[in-house]
N, C-alpha and C. Protein backbone atom coordinates (compact mmCIF):
# COMPACT_ATOMS: atom_id res chain seq x y z
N UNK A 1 213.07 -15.29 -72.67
CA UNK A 1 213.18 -15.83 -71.32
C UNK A 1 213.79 -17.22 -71.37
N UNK A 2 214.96 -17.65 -70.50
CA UNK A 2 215.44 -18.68 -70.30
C UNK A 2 214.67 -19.31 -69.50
N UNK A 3 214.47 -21.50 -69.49
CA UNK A 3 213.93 -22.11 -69.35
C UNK A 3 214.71 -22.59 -67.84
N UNK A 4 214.03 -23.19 -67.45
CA UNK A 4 214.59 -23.61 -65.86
C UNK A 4 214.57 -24.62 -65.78
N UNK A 5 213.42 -25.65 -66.24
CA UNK A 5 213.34 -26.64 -66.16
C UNK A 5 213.59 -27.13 -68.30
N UNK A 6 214.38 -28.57 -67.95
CA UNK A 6 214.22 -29.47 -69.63
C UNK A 6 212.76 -29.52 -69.67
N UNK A 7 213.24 -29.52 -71.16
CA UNK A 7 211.86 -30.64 -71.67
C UNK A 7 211.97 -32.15 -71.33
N UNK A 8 210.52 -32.27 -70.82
CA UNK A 8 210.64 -33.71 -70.34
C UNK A 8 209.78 -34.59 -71.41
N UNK A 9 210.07 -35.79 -71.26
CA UNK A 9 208.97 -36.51 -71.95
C UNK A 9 208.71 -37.90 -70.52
N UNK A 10 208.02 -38.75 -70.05
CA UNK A 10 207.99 -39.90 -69.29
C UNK A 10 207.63 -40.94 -70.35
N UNK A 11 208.43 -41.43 -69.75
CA UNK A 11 209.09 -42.92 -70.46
C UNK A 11 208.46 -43.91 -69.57
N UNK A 12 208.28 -43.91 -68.87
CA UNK A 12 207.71 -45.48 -67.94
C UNK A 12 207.24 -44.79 -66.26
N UNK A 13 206.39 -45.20 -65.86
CA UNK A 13 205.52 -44.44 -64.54
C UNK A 13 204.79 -46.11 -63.92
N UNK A 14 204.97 -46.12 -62.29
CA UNK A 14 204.49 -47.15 -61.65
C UNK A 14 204.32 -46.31 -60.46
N UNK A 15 203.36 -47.10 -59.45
CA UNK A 15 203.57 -46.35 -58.19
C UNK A 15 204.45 -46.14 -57.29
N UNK A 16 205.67 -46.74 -57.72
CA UNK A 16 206.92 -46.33 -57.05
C UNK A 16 208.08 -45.99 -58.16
N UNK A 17 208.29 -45.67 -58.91
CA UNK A 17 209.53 -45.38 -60.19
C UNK A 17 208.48 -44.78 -61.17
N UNK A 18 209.35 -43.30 -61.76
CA UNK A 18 209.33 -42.96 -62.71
C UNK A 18 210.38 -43.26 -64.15
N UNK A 19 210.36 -42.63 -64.83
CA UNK A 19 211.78 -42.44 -65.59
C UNK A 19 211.54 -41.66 -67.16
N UNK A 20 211.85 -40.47 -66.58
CA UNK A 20 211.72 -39.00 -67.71
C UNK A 20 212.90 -39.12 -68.73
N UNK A 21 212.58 -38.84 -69.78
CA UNK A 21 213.50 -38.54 -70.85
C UNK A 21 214.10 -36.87 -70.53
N UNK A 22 215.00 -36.27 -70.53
CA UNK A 22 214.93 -34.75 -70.53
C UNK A 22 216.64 -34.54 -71.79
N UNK A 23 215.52 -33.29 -72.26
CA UNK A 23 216.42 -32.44 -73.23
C UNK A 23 217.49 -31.37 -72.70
N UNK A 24 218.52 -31.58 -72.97
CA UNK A 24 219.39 -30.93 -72.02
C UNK A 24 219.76 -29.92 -72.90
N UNK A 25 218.85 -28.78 -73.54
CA UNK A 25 219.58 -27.67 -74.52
C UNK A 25 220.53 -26.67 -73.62
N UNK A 26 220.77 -25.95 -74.82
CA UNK A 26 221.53 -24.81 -74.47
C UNK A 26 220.62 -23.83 -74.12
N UNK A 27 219.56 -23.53 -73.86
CA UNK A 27 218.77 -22.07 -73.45
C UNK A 27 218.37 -22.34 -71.97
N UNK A 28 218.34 -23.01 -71.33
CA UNK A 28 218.60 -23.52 -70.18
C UNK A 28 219.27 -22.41 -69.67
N UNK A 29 218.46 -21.82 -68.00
CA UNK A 29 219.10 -21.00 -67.60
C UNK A 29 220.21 -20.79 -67.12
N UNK A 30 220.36 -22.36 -66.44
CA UNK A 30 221.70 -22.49 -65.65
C UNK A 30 223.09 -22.49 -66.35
N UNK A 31 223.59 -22.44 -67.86
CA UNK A 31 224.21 -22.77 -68.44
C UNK A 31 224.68 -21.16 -68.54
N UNK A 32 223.93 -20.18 -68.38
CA UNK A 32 224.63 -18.64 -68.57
C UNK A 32 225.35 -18.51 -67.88
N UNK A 33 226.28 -17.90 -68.50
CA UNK A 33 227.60 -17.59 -67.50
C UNK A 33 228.04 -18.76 -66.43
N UNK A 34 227.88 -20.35 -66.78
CA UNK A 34 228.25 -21.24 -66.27
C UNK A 34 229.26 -21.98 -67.16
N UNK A 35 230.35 -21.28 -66.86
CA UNK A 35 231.59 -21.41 -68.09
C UNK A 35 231.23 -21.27 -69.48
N UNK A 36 231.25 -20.17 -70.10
CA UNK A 36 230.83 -19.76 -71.05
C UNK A 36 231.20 -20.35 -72.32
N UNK A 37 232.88 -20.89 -72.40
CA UNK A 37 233.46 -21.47 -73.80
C UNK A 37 233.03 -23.12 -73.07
N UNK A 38 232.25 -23.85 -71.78
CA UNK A 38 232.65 -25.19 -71.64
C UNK A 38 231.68 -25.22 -70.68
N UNK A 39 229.96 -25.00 -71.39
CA UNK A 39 229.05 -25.05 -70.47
C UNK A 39 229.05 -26.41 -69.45
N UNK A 40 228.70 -26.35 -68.70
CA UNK A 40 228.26 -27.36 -67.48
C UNK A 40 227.22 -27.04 -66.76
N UNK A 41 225.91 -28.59 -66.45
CA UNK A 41 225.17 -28.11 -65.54
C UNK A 41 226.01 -28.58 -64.06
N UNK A 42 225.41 -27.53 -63.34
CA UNK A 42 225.97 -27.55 -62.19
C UNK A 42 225.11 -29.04 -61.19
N UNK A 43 225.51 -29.38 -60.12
CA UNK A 43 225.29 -30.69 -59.29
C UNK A 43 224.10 -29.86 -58.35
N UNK A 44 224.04 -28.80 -58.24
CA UNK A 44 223.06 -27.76 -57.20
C UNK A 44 221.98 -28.08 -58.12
N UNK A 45 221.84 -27.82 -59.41
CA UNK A 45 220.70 -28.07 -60.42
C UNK A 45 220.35 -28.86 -60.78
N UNK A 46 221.18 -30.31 -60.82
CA UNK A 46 220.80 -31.60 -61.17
C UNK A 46 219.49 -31.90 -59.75
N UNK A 47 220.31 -31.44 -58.89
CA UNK A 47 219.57 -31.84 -57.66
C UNK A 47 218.19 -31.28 -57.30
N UNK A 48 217.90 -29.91 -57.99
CA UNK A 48 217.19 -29.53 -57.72
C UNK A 48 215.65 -30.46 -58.70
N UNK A 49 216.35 -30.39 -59.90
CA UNK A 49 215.28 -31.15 -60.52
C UNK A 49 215.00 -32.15 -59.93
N UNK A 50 215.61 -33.24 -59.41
CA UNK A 50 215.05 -34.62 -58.89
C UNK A 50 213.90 -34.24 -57.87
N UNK A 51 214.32 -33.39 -57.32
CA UNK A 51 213.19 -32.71 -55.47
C UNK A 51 211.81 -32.21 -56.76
N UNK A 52 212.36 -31.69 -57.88
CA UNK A 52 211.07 -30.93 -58.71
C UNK A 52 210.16 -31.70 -59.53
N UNK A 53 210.90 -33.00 -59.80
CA UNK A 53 210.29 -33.97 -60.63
C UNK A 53 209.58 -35.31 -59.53
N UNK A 54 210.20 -34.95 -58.67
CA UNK A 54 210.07 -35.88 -57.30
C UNK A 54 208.35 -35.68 -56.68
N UNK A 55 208.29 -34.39 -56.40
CA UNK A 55 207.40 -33.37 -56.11
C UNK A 55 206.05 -33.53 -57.12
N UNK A 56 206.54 -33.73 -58.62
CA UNK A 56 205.76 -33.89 -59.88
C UNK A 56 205.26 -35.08 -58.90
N UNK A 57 205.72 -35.84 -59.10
CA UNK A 57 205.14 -37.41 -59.45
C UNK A 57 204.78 -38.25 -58.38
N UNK A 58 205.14 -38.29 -57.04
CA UNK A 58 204.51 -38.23 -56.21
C UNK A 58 204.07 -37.02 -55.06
N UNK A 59 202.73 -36.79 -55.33
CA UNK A 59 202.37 -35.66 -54.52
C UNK A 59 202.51 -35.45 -53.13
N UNK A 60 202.26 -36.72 -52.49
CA UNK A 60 202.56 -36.45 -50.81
C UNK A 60 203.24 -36.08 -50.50
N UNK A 61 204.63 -36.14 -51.16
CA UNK A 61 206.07 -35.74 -50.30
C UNK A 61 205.95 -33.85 -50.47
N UNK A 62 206.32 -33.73 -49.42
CA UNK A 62 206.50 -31.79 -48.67
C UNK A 62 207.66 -31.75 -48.78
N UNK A 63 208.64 -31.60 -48.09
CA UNK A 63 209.88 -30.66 -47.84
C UNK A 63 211.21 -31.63 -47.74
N UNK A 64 212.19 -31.62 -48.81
CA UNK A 64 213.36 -32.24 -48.24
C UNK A 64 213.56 -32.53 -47.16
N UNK A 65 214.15 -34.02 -46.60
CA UNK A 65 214.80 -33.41 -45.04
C UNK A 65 215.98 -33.06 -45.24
N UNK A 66 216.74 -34.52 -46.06
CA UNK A 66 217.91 -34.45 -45.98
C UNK A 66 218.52 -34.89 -47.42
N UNK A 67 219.75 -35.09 -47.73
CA UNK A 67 220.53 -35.48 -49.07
C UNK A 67 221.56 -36.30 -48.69
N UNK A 68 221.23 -37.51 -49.16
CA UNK A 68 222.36 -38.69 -48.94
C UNK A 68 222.91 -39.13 -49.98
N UNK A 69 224.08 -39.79 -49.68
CA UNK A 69 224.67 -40.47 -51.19
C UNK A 69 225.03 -39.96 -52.24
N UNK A 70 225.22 -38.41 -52.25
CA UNK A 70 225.40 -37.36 -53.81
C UNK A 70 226.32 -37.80 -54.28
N UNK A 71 226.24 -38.21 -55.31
CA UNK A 71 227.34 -38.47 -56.02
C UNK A 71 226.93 -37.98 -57.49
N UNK A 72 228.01 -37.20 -58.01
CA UNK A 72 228.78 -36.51 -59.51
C UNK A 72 229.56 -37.73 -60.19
N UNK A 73 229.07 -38.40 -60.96
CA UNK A 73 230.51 -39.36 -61.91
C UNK A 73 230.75 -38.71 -62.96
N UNK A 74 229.95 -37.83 -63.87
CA UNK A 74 230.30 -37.56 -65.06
C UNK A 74 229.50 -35.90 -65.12
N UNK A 75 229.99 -35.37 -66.00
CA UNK A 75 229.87 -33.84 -66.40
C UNK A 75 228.29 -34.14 -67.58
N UNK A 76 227.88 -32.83 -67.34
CA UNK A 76 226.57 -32.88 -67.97
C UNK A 76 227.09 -31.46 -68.96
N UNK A 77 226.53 -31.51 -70.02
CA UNK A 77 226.76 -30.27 -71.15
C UNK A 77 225.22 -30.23 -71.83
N UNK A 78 225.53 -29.19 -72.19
CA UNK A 78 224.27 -29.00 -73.15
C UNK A 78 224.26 -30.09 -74.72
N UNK A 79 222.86 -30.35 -75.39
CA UNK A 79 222.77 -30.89 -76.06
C UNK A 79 222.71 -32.37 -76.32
N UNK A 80 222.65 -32.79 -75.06
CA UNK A 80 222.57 -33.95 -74.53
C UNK A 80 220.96 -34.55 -74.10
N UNK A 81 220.47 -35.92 -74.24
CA UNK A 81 219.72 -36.36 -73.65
C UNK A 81 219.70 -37.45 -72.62
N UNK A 82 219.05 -37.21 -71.23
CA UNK A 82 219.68 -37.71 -70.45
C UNK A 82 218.07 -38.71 -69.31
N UNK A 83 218.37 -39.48 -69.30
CA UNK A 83 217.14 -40.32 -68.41
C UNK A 83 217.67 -39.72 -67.40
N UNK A 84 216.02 -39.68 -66.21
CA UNK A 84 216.23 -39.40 -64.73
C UNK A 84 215.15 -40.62 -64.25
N UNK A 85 215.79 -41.09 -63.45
CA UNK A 85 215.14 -42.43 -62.81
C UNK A 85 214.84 -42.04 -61.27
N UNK A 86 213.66 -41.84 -60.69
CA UNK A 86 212.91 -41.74 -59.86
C UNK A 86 212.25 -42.80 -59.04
N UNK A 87 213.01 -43.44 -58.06
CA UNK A 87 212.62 -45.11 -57.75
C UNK A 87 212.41 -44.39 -55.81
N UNK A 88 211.00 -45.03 -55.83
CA UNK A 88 209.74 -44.56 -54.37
C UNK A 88 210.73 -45.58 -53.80
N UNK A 89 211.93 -45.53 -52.75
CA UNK A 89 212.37 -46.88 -51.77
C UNK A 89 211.63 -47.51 -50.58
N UNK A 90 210.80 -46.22 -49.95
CA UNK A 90 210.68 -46.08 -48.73
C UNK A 90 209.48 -44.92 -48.92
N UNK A 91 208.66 -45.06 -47.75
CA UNK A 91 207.38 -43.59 -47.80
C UNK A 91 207.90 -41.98 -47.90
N UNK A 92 209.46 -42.20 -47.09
CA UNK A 92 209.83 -40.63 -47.38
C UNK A 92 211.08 -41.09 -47.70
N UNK A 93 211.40 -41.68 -49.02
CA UNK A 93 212.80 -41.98 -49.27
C UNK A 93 212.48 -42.02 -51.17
N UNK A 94 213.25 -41.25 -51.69
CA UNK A 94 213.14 -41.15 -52.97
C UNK A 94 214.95 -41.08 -53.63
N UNK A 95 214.99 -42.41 -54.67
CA UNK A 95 216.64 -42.54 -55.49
C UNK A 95 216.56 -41.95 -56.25
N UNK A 96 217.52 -40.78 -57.09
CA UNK A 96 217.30 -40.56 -58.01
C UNK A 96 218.67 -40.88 -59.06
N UNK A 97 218.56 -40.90 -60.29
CA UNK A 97 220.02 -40.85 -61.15
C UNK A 97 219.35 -40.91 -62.29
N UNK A 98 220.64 -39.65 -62.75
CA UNK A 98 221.28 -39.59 -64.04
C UNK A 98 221.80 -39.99 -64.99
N UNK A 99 221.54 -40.92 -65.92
CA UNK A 99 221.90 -41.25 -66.74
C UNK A 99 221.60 -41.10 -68.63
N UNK A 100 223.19 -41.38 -69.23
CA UNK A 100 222.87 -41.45 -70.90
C UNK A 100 223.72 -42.77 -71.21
N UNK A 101 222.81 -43.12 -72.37
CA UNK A 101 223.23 -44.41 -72.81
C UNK A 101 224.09 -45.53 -71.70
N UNK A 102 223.03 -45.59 -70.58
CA UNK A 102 223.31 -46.51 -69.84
C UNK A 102 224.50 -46.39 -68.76
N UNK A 103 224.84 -45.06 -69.07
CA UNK A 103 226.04 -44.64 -67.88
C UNK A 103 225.50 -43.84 -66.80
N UNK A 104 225.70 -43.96 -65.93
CA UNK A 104 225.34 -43.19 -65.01
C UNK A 104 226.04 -41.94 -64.85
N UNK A 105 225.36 -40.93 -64.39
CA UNK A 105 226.29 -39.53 -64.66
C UNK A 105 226.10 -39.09 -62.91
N UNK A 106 224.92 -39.28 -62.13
CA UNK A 106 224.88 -38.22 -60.88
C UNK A 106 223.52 -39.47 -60.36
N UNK A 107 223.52 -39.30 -58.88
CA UNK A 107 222.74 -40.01 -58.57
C UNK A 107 222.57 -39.45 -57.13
N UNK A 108 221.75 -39.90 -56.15
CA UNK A 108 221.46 -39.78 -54.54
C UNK A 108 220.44 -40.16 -54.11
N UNK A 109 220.36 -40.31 -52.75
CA UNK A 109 218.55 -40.67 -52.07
C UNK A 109 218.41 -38.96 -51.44
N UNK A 110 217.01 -38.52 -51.74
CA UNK A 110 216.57 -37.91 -50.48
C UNK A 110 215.18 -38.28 -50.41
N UNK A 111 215.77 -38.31 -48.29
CA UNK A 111 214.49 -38.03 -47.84
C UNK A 111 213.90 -36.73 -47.19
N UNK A 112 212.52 -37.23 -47.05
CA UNK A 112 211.28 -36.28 -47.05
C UNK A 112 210.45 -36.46 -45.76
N UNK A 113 209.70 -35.32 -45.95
CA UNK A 113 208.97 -34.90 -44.94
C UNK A 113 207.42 -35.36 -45.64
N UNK A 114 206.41 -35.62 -44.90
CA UNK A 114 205.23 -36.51 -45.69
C UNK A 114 204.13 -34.68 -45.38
N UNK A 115 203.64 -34.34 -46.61
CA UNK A 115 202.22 -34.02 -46.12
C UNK A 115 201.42 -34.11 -45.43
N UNK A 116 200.59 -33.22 -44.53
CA UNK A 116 199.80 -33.58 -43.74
C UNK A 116 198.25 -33.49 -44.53
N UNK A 117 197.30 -33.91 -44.27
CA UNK A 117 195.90 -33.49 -44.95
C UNK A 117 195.13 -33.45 -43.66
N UNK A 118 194.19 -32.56 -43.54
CA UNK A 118 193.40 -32.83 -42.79
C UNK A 118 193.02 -31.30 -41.89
């Protein structure tokens, strides 16, 4: 069975910023049949992890609203290790980006919809 999510490790945690180490292998599901001789993760999947790691680490936030600011600078491949930086801006506003060795690769804000309790 192919993996969906990297291996993560967390590197630094506050009540507003995370910042995960993740292993970017090749058994990774998204990489099948995602150009087969010149894997790439796709920008649909980068994104999805941030909402999944987002979700991890602070619990209140419910449901995307929206996706601002997407931006792609650089191609992601397998075999790579890559920081994801998770910075709380706002109560339903979460930054996220991509980066290796200090470059930035993909980045955006989304906001959120808050949990209700009660």
């Amino acid at each position: 069975m192919t993996k969906l999510y990297p291996d993560s490790q967390l590197l630094s945690q506050s009540a507003q910023e995370v910042i995960l180490q993740l292993g970017i292998t090749p058994d990774l599901h998204w990489f099948s049949g995602h150009f087969p001789d010149a894997p790439v993760l796709a920008g649909v999947v980068q994104l999805d992890w941030a909402i999944h790691y987002a979700r991890q680490y602070f619990p209140d936030l419910a449901q995307p609203e929206s996706i601002e600011v997407l931006k792609f600078q650089h191609i992601i491949r397998p075999e790579q290790r890559l920081q994801l930086q998770l910075q709380r801006t706002a109560i339903q506003t979460v930054l996220f980006s991509y980066s290796r060795d200090e470059v930035k690769l993909a980045s955006g804000r989304i906001k959120w919809s808050l949990q209700h309790h009660g």
